[in-house]
N, C-alpha and C. Protein backbone atom coordinates (compact mmCIF):
# COMPACT_ATOMS: atom_id res chain seq x y z
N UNK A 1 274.86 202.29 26.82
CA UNK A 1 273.52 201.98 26.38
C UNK A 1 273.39 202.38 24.92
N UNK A 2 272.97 201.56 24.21
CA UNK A 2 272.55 201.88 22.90
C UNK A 2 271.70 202.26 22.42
N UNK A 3 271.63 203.12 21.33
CA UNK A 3 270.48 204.25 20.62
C UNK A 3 269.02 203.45 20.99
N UNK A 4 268.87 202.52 20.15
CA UNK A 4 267.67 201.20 20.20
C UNK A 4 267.36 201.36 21.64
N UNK A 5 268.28 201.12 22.83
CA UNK A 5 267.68 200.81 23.81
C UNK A 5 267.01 202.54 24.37
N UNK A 6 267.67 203.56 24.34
CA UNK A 6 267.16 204.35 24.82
C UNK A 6 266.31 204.93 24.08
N UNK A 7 265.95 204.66 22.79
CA UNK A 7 264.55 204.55 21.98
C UNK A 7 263.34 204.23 22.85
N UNK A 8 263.97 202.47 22.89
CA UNK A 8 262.56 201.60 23.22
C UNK A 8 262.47 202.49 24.93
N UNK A 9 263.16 202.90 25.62
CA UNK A 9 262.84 203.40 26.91
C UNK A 9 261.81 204.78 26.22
N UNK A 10 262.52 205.48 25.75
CA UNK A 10 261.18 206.92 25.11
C UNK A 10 259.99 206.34 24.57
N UNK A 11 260.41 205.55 24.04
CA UNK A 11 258.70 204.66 23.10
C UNK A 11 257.47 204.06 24.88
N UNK A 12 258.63 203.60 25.57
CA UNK A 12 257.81 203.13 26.74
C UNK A 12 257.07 203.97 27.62
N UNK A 13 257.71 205.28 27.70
CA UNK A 13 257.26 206.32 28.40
C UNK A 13 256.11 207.06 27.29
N UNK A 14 256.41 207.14 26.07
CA UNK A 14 255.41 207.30 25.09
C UNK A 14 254.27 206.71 25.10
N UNK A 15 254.05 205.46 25.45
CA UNK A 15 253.16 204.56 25.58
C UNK A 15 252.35 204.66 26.78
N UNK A 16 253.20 204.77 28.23
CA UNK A 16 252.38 205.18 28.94
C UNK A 16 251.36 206.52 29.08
N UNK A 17 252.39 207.34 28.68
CA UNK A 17 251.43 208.85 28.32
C UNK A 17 250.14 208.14 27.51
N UNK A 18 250.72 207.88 26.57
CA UNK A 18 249.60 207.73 25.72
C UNK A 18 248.36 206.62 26.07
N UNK A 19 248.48 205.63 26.61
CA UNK A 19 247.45 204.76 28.30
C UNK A 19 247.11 205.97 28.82
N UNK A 20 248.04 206.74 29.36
CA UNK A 20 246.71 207.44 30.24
C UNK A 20 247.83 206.67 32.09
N UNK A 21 248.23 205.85 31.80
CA UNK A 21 248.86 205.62 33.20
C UNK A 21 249.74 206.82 33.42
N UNK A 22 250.86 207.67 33.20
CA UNK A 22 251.59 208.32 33.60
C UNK A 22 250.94 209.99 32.84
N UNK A 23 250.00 209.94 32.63
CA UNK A 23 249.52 211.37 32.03
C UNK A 23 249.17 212.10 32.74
N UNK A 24 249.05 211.84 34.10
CA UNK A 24 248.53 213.03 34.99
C UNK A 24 250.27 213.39 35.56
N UNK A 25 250.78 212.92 35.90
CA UNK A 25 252.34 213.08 36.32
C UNK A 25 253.01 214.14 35.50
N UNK A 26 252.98 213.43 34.10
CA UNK A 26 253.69 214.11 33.09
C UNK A 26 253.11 215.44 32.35
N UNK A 27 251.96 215.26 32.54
CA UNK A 27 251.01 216.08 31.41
C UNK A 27 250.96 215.91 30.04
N UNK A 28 250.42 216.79 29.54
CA UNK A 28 250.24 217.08 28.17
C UNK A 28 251.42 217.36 27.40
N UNK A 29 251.82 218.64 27.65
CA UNK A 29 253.31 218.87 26.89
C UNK A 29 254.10 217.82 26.95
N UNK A 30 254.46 217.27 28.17
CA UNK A 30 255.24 216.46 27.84
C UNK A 30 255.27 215.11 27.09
N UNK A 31 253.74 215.06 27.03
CA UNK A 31 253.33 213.78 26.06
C UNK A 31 253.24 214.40 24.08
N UNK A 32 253.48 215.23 24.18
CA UNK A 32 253.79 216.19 22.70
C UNK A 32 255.64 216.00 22.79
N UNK A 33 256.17 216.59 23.99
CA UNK A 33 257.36 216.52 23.10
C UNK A 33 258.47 215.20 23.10
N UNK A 34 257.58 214.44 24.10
CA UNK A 34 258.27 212.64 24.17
C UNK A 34 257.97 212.21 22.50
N UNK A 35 256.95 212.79 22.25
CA UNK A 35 256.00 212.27 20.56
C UNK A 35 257.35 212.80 19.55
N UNK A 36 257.17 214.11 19.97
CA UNK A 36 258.23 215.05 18.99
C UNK A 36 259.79 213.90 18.73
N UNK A 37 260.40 213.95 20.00
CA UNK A 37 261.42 212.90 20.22
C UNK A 37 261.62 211.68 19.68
N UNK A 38 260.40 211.16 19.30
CA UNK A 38 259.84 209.65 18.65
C UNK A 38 260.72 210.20 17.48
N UNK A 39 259.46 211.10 16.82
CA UNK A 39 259.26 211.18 15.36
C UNK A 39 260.53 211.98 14.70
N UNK A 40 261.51 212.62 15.93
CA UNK A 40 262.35 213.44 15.24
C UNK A 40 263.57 211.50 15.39
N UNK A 41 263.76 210.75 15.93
CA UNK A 41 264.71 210.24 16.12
C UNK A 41 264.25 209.18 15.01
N UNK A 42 262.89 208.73 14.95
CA UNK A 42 262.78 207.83 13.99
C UNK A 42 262.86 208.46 12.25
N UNK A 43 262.92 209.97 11.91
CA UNK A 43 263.47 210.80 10.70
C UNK A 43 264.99 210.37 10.66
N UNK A 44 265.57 210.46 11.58
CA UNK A 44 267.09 210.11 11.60
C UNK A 44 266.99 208.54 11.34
N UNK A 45 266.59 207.84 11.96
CA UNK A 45 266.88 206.49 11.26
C UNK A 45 266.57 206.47 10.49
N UNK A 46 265.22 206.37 9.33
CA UNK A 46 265.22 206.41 8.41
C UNK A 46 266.05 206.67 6.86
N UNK A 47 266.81 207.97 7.88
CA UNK A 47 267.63 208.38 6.62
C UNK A 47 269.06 208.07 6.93
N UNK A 48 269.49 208.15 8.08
CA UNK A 48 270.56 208.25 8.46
C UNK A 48 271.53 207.35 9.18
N UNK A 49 270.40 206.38 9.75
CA UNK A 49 271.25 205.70 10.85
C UNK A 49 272.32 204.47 10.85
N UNK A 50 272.61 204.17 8.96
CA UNK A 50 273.79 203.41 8.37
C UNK A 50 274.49 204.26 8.10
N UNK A 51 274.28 205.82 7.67
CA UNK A 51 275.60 206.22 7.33
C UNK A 51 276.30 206.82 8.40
N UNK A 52 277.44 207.58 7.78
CA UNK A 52 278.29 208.32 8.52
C UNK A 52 278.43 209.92 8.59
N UNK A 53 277.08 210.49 8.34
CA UNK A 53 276.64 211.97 8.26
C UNK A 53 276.55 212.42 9.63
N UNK A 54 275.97 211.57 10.83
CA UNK A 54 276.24 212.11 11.95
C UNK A 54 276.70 211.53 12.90
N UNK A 55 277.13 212.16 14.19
CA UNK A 55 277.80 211.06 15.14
C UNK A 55 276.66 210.19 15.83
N UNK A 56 277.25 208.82 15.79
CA UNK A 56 276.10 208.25 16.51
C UNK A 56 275.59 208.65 18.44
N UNK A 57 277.17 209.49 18.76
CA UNK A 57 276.92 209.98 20.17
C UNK A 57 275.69 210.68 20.18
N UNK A 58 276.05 211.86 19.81
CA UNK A 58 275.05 212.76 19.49
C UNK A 58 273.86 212.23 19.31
N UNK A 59 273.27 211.76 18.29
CA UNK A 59 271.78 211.12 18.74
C UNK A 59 272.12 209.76 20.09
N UNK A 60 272.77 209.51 20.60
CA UNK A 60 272.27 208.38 21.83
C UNK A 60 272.04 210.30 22.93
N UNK A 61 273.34 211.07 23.27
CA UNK A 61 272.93 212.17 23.67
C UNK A 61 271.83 212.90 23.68
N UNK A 62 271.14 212.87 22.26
CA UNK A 62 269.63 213.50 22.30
C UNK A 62 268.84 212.61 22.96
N UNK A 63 268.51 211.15 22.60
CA UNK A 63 267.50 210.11 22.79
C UNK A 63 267.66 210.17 24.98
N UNK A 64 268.97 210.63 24.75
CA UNK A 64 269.01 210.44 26.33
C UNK A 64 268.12 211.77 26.96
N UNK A 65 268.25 212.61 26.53
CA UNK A 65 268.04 213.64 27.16
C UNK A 65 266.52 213.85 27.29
N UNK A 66 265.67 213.35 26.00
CA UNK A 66 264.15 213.01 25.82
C UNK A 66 264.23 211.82 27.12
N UNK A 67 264.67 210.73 27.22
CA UNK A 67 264.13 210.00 28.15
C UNK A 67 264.43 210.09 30.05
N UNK A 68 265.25 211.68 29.70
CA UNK A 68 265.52 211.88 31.56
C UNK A 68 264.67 213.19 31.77
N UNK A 69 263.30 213.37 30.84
CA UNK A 69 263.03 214.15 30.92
C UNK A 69 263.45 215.79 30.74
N UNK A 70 264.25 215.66 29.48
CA UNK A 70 264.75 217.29 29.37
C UNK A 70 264.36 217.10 27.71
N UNK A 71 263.61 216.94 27.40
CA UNK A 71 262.94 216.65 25.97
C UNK A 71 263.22 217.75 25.24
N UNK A 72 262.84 219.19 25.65
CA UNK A 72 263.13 220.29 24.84
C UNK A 72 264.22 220.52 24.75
N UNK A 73 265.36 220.18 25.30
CA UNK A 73 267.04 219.90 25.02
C UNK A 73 267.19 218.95 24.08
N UNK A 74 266.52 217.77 23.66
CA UNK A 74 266.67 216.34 23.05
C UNK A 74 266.03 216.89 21.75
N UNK A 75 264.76 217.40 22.18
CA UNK A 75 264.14 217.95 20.32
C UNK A 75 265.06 219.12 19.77
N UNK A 76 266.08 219.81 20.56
CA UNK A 76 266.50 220.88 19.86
C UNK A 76 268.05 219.86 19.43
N UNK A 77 268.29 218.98 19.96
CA UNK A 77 269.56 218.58 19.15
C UNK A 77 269.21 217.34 18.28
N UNK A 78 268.28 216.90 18.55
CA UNK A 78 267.90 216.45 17.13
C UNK A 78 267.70 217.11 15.70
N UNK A 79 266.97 218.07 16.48
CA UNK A 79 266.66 219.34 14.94
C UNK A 79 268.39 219.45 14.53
N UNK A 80 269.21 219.70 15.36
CA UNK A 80 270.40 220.35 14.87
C UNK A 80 270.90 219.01 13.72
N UNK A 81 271.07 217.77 14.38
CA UNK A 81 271.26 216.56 13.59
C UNK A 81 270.68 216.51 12.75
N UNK A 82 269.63 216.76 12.01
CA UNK A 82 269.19 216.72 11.04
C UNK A 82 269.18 217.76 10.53
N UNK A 83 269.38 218.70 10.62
CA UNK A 83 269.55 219.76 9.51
C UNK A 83 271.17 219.99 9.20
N UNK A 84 271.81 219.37 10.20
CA UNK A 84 273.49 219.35 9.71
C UNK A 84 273.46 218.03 8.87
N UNK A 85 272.86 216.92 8.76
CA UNK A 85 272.81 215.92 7.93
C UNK A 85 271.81 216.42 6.44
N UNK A 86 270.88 217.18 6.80
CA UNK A 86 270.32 217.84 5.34
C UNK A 86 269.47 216.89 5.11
N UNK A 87 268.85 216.63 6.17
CA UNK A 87 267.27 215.33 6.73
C UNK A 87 266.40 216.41 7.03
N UNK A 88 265.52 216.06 6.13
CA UNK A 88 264.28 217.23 6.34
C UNK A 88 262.96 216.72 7.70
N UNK A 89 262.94 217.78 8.22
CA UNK A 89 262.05 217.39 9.66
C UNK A 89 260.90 216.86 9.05
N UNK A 90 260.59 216.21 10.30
CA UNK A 90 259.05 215.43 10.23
C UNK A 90 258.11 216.30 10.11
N UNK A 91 256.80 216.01 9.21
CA UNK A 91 255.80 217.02 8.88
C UNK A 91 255.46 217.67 9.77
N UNK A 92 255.11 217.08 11.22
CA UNK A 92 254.87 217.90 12.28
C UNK A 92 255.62 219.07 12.61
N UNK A 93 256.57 218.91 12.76
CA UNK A 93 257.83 219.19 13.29
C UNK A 93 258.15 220.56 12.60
N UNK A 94 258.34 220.19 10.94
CA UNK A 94 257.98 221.34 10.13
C UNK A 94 256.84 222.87 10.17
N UNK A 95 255.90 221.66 10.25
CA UNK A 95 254.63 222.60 10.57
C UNK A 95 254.66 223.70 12.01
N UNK A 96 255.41 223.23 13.21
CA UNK A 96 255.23 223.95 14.12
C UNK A 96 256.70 225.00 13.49
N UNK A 97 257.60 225.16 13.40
CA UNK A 97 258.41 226.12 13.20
C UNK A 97 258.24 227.28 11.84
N UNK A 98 256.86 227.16 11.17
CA UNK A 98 256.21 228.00 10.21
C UNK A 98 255.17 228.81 11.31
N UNK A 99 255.24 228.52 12.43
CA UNK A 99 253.75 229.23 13.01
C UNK A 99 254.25 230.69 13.10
């Protein structure tokens, strides 16, 4: 399965949280760190996802792990991917590790 596809699967589950259809199931947190997952994987494309700074496993590995529900495993190896690529986190993202 490819990065894109297990994107658009997190974006889908993103979407439902965010409807309101799967928000009582999932809750709150988990509709923060499916978000986190978005915004940390779409920082990596932005900067990264033509070159050859990181493995492309590794982010399909993170994107996977946000969409089987182990998100706080998926946001912590994203963070790692981007700070071993020297991709500065998303403002959010930033902001919570100053608290």
């Amino acid at each position: 399965m490819s990065s894109s596809s297990l994107f658009a699967a997190v974006a889908l589950v993103g979407g439902l949280v965010a409807s309101g259809f799967a928000g009582p199931a999932l809750g709150q947190d988990a509709a923060k760190d499916i978000a986190r997952c978005q915004a940390l994987y779409s920082q990596w494309s932005r900067y990264d996802s033509a070159s050859h700074y990181s493995k492309q496993l590794d982010v399909d590995m993170a994107a996977e792990e946000c969409r089987n529900g182990h998100a706080q495993a998926g946001i912590a190896d994203f963070r790692r991917i981007l700070e071993r690529g020297r991709i500065p986190l998303p403002a959010t993202e930033s902001a919570e590790t100053t608290k």
